[in-house]
PDB file of N, CA and C in Angstrom:
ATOM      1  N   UNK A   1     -14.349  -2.361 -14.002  1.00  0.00           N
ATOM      2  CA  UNK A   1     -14.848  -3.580 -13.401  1.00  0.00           C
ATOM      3  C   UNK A   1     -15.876  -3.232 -12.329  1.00  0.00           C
ATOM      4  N   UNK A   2     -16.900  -3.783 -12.303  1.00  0.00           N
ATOM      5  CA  UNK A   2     -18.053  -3.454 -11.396  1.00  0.00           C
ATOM      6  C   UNK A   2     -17.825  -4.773 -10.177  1.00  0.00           C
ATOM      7  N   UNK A   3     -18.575  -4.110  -9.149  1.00  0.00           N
ATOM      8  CA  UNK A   3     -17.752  -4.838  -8.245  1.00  0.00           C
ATOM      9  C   UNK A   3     -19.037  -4.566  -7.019  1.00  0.00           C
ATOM     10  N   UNK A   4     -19.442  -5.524  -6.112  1.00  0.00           N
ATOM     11  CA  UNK A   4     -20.728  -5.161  -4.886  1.00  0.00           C
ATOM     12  C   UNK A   4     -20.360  -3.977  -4.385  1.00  0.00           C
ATOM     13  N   UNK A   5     -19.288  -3.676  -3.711  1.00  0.00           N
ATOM     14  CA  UNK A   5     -18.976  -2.167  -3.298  1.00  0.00           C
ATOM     15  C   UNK A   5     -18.922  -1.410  -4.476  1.00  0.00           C
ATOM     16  N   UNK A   6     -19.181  -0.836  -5.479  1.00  0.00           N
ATOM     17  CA  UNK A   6     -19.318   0.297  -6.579  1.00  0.00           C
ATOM     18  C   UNK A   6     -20.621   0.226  -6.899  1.00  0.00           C
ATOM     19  N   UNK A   7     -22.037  -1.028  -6.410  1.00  0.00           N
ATOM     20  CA  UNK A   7     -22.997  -0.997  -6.724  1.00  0.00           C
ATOM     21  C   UNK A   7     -23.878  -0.267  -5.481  1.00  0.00           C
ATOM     22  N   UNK A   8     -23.048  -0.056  -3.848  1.00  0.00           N
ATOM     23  CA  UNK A   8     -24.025   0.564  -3.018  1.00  0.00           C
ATOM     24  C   UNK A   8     -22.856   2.113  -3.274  1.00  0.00           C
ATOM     25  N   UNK A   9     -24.279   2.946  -2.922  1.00  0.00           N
ATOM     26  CA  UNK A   9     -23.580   4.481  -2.782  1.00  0.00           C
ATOM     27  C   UNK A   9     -22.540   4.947  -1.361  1.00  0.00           C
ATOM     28  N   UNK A  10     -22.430   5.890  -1.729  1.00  0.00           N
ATOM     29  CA  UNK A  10     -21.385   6.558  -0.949  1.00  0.00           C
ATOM     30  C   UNK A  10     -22.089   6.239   0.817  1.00  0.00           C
ATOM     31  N   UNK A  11     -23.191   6.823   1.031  1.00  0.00           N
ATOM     32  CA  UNK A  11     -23.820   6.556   2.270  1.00  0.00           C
ATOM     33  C   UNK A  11     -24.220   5.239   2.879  1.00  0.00           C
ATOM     34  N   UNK A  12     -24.215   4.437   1.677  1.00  0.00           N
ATOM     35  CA  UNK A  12     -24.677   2.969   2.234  1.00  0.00           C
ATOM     36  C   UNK A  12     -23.777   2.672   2.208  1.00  0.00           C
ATOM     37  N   UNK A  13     -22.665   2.818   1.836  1.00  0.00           N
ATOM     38  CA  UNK A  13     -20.894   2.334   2.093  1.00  0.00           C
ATOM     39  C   UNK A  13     -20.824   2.806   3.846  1.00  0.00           C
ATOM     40  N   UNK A  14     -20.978   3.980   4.195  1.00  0.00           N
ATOM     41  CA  UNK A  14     -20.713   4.434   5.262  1.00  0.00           C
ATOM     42  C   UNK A  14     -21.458   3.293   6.611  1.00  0.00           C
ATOM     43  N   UNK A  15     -22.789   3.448   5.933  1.00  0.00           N
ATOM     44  CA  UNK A  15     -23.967   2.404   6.770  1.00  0.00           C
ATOM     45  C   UNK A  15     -23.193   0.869   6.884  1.00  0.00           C
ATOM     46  N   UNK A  16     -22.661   0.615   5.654  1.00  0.00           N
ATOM     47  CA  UNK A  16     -22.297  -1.171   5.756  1.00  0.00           C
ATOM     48  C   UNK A  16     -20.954  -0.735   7.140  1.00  0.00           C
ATOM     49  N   UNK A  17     -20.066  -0.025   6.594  1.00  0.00           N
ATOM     50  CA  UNK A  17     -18.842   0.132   7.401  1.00  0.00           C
ATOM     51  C   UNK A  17     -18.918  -0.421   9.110  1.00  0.00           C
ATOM     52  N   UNK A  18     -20.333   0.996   9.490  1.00  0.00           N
ATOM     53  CA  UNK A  18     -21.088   1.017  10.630  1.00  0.00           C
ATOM     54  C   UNK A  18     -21.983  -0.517  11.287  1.00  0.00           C
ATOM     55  N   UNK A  19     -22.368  -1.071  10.456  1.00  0.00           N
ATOM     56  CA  UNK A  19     -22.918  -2.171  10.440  1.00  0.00           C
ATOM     57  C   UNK A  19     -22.103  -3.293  11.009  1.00  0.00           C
ATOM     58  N   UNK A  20     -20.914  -3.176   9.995  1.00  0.00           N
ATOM     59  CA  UNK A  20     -19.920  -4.456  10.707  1.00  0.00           C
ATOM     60  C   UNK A  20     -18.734  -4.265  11.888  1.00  0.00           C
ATOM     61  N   UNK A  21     -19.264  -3.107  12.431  1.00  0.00           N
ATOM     62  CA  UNK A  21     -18.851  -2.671  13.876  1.00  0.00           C
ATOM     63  C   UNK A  21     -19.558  -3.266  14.812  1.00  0.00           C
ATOM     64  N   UNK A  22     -20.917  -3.521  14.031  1.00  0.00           N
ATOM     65  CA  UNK A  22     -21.785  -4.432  14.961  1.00  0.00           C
ATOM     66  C   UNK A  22     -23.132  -3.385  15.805  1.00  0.00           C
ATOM     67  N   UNK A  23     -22.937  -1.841  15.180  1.00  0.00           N
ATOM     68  CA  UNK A  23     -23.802  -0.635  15.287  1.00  0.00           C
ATOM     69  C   UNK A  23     -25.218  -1.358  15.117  1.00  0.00           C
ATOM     70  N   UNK A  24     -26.531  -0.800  16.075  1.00  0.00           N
ATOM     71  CA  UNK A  24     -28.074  -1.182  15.833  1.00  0.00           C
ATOM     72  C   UNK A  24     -28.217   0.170  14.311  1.00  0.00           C
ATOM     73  N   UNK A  25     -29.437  -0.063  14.356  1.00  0.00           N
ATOM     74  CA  UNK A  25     -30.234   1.002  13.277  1.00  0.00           C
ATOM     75  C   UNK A  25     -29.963   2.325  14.023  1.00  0.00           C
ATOM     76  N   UNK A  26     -30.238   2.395  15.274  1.00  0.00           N
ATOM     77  CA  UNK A  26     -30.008   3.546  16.221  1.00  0.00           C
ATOM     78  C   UNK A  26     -28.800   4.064  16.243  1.00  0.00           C
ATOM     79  N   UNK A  27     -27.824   3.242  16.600  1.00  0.00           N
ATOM     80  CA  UNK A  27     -26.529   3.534  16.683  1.00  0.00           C
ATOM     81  C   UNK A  27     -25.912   4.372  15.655  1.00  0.00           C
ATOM     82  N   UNK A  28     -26.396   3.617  14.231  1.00  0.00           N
ATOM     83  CA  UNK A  28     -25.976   3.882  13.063  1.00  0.00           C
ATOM     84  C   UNK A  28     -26.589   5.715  12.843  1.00  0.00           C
ATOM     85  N   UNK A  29     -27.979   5.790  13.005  1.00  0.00           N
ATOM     86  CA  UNK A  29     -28.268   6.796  12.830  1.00  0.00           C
ATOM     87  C   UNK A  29     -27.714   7.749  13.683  1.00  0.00           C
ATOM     88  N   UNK A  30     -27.675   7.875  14.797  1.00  0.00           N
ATOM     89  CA  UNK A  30     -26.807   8.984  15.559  1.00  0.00           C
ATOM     90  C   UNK A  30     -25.611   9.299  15.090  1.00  0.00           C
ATOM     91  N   UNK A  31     -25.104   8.111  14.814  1.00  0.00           N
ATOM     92  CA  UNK A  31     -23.539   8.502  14.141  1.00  0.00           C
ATOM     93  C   UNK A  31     -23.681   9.389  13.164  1.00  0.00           C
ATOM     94  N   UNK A  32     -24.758   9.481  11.851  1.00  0.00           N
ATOM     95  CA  UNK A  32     -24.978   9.460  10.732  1.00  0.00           C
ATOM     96  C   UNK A  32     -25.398  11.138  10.260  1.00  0.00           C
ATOM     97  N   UNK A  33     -26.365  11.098  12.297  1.00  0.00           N
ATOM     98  CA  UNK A  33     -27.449  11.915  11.824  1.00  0.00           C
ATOM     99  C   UNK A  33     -28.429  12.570  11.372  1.00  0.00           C
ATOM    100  N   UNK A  34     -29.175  11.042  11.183  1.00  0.00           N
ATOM    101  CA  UNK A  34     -29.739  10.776  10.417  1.00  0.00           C
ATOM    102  C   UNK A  34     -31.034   9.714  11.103  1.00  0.00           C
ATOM    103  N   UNK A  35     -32.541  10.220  10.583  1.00  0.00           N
ATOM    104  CA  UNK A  35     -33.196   9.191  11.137  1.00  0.00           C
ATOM    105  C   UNK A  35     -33.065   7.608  11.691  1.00  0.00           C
ATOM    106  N   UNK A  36     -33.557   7.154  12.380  1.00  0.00           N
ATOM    107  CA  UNK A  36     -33.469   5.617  12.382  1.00  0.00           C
ATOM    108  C   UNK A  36     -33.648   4.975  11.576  1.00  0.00           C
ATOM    109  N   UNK A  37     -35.218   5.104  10.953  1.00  0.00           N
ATOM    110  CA  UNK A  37     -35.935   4.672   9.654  1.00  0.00           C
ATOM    111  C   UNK A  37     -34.912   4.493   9.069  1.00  0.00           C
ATOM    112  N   UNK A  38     -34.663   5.885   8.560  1.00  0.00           N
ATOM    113  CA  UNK A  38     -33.598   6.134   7.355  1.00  0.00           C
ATOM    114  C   UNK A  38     -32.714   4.804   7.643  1.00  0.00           C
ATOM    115  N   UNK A  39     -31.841   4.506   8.345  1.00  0.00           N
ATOM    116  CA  UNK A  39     -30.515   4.199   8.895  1.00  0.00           C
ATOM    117  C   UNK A  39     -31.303   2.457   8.738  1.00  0.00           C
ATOM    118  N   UNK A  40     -32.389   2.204   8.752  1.00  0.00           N
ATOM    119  CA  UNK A  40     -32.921   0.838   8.705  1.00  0.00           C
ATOM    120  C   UNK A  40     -33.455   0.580   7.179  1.00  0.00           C
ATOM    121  N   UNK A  41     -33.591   1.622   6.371  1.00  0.00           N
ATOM    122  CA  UNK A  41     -33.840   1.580   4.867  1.00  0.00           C
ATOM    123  C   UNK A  41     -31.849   1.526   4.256  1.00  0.00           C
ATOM    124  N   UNK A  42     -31.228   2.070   4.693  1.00  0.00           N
ATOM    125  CA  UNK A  42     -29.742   1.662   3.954  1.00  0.00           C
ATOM    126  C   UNK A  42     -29.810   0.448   4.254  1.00  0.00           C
ATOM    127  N   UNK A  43     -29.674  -0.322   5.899  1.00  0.00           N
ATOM    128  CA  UNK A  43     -29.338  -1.334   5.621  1.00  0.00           C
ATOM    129  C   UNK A  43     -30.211  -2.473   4.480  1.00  0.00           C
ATOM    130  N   UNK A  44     -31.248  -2.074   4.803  1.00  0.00           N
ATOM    131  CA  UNK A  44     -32.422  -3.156   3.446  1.00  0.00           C
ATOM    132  C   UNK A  44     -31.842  -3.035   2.487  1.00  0.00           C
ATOM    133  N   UNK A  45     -31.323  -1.650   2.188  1.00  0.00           N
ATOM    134  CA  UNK A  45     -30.562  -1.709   0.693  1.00  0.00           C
ATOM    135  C   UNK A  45     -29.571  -2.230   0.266  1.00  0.00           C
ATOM    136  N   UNK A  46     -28.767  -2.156   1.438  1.00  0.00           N
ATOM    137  CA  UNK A  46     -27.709  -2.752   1.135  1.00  0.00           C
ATOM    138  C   UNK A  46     -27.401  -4.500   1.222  1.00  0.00           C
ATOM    139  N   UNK A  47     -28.245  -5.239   2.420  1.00  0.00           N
ATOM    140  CA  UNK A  47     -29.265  -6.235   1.880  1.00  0.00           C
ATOM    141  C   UNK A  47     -29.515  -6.472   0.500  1.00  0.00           C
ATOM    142  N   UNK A  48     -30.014  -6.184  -0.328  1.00  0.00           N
ATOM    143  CA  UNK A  48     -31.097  -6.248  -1.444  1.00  0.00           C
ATOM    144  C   UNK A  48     -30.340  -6.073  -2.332  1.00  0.00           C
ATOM    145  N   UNK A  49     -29.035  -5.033  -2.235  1.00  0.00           N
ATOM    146  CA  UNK A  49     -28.296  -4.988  -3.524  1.00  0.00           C
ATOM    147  C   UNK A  49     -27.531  -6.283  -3.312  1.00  0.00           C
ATOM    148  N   UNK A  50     -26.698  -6.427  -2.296  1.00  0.00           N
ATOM    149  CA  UNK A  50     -25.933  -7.503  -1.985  1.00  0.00           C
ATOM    150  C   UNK A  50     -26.039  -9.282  -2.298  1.00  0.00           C
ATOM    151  N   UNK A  51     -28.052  -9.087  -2.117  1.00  0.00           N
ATOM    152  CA  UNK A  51     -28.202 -10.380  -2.192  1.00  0.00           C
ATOM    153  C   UNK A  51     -28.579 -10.743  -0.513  1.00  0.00           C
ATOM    154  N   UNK A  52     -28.548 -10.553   0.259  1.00  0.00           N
ATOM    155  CA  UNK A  52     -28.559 -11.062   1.105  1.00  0.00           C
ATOM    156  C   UNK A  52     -29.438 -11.145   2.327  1.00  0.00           C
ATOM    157  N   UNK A  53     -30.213 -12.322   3.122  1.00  0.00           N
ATOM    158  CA  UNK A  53     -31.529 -12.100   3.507  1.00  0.00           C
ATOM    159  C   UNK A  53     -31.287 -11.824   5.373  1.00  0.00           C
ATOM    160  N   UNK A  54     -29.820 -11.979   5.777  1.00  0.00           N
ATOM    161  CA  UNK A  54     -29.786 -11.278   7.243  1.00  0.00           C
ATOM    162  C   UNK A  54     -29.061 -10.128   7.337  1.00  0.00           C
ATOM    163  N   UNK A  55     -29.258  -9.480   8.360  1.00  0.00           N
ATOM    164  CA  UNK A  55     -28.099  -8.745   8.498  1.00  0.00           C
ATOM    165  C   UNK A  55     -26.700  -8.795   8.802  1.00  0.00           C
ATOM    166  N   UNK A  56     -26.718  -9.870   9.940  1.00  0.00           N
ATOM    167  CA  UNK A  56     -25.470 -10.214   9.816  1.00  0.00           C
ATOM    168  C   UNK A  56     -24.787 -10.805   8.811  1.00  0.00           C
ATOM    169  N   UNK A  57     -25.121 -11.292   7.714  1.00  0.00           N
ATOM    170  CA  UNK A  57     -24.503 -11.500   6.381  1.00  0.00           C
ATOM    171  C   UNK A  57     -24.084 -10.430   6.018  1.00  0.00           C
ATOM    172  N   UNK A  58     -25.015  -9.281   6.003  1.00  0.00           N
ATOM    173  CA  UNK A  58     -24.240  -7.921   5.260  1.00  0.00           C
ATOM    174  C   UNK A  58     -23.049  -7.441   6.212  1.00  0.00           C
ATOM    175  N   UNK A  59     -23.368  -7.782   7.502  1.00  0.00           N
ATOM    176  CA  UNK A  59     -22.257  -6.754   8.593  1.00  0.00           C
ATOM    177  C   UNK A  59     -20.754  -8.058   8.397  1.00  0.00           C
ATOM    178  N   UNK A  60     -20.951  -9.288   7.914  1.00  0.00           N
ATOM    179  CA  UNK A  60     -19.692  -9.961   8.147  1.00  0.00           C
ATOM    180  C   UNK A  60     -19.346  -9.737   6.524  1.00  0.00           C
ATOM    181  N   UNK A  61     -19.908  -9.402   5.345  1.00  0.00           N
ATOM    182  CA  UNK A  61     -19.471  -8.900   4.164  1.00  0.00           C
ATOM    183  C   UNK A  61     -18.798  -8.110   4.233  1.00  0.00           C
ATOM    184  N   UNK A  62     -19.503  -6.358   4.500  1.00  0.00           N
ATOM    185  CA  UNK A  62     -18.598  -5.583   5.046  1.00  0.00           C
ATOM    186  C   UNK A  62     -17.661  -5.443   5.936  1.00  0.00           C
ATOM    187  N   UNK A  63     -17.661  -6.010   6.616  1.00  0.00           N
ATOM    188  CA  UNK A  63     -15.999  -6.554   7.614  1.00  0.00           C
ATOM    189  C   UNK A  63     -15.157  -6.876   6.427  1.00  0.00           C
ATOM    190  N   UNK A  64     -15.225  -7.946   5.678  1.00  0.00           N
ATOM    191  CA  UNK A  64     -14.145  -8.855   5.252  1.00  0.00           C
ATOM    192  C   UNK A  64     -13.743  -7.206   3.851  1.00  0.00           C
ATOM    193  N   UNK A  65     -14.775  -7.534   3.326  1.00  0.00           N
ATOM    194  CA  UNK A  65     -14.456  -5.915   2.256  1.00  0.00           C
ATOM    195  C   UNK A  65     -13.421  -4.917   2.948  1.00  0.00           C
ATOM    196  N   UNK A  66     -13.897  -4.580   4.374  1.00  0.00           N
ATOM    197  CA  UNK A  66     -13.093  -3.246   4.710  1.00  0.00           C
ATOM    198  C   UNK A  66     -11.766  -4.152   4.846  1.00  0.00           C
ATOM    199  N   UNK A  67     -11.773  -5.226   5.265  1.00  0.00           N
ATOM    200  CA  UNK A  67     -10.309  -5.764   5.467  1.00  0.00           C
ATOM    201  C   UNK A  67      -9.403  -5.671   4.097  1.00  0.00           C
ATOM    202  N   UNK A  68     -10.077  -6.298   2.965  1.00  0.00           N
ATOM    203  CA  UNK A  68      -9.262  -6.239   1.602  1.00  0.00           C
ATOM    204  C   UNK A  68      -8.892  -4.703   1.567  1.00  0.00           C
ATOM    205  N   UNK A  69      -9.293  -3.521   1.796  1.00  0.00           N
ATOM    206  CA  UNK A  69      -9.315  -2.346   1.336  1.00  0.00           C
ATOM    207  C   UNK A  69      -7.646  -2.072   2.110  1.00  0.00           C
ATOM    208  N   UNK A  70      -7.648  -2.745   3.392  1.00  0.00           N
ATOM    209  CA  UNK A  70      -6.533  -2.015   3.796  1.00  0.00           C
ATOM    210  C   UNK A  70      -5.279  -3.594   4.243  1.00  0.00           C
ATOM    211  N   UNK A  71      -4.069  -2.258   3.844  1.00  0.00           N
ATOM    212  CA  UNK A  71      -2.845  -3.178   3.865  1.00  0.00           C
ATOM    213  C   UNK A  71      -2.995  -4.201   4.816  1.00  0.00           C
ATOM    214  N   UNK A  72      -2.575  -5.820   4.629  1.00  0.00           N
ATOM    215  CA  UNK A  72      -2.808  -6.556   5.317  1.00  0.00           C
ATOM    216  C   UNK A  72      -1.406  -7.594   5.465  1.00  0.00           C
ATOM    217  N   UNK A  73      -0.834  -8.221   6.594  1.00  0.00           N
ATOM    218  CA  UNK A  73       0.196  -9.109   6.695  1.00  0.00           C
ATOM    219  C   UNK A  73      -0.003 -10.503   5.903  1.00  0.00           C
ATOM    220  N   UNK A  74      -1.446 -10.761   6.333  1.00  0.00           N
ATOM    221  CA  UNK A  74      -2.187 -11.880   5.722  1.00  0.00           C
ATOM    222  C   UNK A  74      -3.396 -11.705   4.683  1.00  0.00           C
ATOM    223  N   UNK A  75      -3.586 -12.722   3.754  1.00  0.00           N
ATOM    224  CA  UNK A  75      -4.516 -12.492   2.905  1.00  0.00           C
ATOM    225  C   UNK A  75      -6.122 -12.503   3.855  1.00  0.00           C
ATOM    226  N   UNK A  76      -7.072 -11.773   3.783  1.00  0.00           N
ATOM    227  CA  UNK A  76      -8.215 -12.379   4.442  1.00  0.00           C
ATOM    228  C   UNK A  76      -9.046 -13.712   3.976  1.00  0.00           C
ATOM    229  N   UNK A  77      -8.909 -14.256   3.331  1.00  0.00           N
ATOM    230  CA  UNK A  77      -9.234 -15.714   2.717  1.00  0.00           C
ATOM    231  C   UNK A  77      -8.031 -16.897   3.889  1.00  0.00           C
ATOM    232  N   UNK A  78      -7.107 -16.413   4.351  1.00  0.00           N
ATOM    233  CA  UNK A  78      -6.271 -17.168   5.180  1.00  0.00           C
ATOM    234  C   UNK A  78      -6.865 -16.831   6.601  1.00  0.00           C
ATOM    235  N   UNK A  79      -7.349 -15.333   6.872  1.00  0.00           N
ATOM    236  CA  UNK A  79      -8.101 -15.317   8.296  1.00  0.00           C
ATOM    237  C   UNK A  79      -9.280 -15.988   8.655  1.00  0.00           C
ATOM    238  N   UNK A  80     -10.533 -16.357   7.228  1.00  0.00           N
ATOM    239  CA  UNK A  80     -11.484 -16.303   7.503  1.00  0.00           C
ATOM    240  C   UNK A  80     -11.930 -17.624   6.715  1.00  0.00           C
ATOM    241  N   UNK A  81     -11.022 -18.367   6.576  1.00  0.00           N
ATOM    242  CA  UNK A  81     -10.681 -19.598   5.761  1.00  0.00           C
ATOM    243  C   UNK A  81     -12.076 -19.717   4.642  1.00  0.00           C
ATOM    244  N   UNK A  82     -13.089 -20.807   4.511  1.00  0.00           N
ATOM    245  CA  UNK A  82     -14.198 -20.572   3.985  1.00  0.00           C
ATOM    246  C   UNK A  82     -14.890 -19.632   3.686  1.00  0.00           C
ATOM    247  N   UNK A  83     -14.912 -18.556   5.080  1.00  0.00           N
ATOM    248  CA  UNK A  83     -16.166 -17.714   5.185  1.00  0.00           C
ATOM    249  C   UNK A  83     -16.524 -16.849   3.993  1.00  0.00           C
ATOM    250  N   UNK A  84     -15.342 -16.665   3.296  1.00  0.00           N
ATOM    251  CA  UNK A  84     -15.106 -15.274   2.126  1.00  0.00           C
ATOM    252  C   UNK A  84     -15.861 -16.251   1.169  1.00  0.00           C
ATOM    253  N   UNK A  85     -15.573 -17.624   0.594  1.00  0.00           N
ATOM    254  CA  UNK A  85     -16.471 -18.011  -0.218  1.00  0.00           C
ATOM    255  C   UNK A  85     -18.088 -17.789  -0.350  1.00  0.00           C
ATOM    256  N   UNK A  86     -18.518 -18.541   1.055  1.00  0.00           N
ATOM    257  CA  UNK A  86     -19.724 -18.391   1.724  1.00  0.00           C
ATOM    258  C   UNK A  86     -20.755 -17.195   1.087  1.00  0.00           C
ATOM    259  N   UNK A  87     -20.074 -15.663   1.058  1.00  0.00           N
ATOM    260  CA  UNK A  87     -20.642 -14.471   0.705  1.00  0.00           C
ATOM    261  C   UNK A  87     -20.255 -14.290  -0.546  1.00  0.00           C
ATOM    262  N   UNK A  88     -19.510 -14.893  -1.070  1.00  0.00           N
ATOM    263  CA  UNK A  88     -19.222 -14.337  -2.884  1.00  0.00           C
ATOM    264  C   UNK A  88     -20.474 -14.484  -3.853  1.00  0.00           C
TER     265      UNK A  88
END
C-alpha cells in the first residue's frame, strides 16, 4: 500500500519530522548538517509531493503522521477533531 509517507525519502522524512517541531530552514539544517538551501529544497519537496502550498500545512501533516506512528491512548482524529480530514 503506498501511502504520502513512503512517497518522501528517508531525509525528507527526517526534514518533515524537524519541521513540525516548528524548526526554520536554519534550524533544520544545523541539526541535519546540512546546507540551508539544501534544508529549504526538502521542505519544497516535501510540499510538492504532499500537495501542499504552505508550510505550515506540511509541519501540521507531519505532526499528526508522527502521532499515528506512535502508541496512542486516543485516536488522533479524536485530538484534532476535523483537522486530519482537512490534510487527507
Amino acid at each position: 500500500m503506498k501511502t504520502a509517507t513512503s512517497e518522501l525519502t528517508r531525509r525528507e522524512r527526517e526534514v518533515a519530522t524537524l519541521l513540525a517541531q516548528g524548526l526554520t530552514n536554519r534550524q533544520i539544517a544545523e541539526k541535519l548538517f546540512i546546507a540551508e538551501r539544501t534544508a529549504e529544497h526538502h521542505v519544497e519537496q516535501i510540499r510538492y509531493k504532499l500537495g501542499f502550498h504552505t508550510r505550515s500545512q506540511a509541519a501540521v501533516w507531519a505532526a499528526i503522521a508522527e502521532t499515528q506512528l506512535q502508541p496512542q491512548a486516543h485516536p488522533p482524529a479524536l485530538r484534532y477533531g476535523n483537522a486530519w480530514r482537512c490534510w487527507q
